[in-house]
Protein backbone atom coordinates (compact mmCIF):
# COMPACT_ATOMS: atom_id res chain seq x y z
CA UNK A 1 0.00 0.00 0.00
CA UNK A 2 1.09 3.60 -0.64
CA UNK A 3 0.29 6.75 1.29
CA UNK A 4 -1.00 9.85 -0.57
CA UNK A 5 -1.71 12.67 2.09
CA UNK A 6 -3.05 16.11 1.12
CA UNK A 7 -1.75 18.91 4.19
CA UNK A 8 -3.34 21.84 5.87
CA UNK A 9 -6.57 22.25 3.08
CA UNK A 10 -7.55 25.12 4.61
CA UNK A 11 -11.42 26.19 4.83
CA UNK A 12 -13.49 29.00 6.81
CA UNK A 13 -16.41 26.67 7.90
CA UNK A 14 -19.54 26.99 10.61
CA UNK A 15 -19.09 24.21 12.40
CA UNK A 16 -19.76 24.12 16.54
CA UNK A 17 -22.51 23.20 18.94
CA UNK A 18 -22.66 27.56 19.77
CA UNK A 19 -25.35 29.78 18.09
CA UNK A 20 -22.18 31.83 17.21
CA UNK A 21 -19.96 29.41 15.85
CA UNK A 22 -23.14 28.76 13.06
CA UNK A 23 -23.08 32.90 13.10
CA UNK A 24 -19.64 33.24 12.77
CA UNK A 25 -17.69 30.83 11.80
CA UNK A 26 -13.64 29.67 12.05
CA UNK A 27 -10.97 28.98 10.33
CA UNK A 28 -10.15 25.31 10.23
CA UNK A 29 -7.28 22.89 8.60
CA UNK A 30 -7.86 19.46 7.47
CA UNK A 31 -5.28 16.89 6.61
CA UNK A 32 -6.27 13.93 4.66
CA UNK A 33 -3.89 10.81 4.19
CA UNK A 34 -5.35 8.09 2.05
CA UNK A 35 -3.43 3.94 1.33
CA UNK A 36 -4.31 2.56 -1.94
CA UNK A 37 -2.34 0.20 -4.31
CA UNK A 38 -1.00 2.41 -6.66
CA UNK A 39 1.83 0.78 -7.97
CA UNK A 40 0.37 0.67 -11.97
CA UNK A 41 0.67 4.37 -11.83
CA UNK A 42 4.38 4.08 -10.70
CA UNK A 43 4.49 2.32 -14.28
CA UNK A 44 2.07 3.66 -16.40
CA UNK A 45 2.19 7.59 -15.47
CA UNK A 46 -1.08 7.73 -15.96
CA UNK A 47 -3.92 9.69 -14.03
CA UNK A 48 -6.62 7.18 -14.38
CA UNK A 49 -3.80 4.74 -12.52
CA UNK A 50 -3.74 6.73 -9.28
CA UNK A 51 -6.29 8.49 -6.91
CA UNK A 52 -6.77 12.70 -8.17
CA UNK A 53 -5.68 14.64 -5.30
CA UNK A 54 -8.22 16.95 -6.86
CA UNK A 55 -11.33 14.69 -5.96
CA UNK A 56 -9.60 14.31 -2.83
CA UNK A 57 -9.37 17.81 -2.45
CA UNK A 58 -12.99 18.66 -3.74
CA UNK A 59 -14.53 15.98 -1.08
CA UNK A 60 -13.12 17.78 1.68
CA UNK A 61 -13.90 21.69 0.67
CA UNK A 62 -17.98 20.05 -0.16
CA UNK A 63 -17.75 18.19 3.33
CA UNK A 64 -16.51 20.99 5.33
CA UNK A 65 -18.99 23.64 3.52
CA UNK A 66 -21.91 21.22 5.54
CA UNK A 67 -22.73 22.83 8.92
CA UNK A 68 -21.87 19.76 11.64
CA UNK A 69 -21.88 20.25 15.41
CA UNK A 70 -19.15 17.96 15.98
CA UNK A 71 -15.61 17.58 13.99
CA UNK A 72 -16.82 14.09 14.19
CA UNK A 73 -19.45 14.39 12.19
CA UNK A 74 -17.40 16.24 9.52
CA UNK A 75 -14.58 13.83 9.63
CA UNK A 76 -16.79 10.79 9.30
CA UNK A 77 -18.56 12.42 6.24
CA UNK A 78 -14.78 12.62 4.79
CA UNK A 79 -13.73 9.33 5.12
CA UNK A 80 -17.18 7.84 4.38
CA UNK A 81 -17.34 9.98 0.98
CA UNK A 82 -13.46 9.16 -0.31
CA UNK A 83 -14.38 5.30 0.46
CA UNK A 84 -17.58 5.52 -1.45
CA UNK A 85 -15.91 7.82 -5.11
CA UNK A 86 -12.71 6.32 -4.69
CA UNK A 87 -13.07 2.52 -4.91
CA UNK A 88 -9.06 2.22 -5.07
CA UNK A 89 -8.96 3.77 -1.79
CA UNK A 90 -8.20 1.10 1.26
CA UNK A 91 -7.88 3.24 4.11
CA UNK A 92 -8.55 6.76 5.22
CA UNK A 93 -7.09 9.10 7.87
CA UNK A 94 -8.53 12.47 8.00
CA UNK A 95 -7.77 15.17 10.63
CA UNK A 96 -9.56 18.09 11.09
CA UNK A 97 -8.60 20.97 13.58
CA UNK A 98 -10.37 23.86 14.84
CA UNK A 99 -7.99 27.04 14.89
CA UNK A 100 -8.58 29.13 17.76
CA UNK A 101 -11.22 27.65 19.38
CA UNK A 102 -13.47 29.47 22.10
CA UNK A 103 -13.27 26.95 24.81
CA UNK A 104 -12.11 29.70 26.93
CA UNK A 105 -7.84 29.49 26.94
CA UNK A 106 -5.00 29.88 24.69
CA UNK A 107 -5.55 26.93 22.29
CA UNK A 108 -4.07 27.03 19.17
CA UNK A 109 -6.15 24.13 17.42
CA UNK A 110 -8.47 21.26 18.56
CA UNK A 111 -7.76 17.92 16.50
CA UNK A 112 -9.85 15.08 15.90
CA UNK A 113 -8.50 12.17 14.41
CA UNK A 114 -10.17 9.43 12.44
CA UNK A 115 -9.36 6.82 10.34
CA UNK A 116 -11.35 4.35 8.10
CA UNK A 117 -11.26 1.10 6.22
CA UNK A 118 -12.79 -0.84 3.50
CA UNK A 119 -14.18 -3.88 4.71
């Protein structure tokens, strides 16, 4: 298996369980790391062999434009999504943080982690 991983997509999105957070909103970073076999695009060089980092891409900036209480929610709608287009995709790890978030100190980001595979 090989690793593709996008870094630090960067989105302003509403997500939060606070009235102002849907108001608002916050900057946010995701990082998406994906393990398919893609060893007949180490030989062919072509596209069609490989998983588009722009579908990746696009899945994310559609995902995070969907108001979610929770990063959970968010994150699950990633991984489910990239499983679902991508049917070259084994596994998923996507990571979305929260910059600046108002939980009352001096927090740079909150993280959530979550990770995925095809049965």
């Amino acid at each position: 298996m090989e690793t593709i991983k996008l870094k630090n997509i960067r989105t302003f999105s509403y997500h939060g369980c606070l009235v102002e957070e849907s108001k608002i909103g916050s900057e946010y970073t995701v990082n998406l790391e994906i393990k398919a076999n893609l060893q007949q695009s180490t030989q062919s060089d072509e596209l069609a062999d490989t998983v588009d980092y722009v579908h990746l891409n696009r899945i994310v900036v559609e995902e995070m434009a969907i108001r979610s209480k929770l990063l959970e929610h968010v994150a699950k709608r990633i991984n489910t999504r990239v499983l679902a287009e991508i049917p070259m995709v084994m596994k998923t790890i996507v990571e979305v943080a929260k910059i600046n978030p108002p939980i009352g100190g001096d927090v740079e980001s909150v993280t959530l982690i979550l990770e995925e595979s095809r049965n």
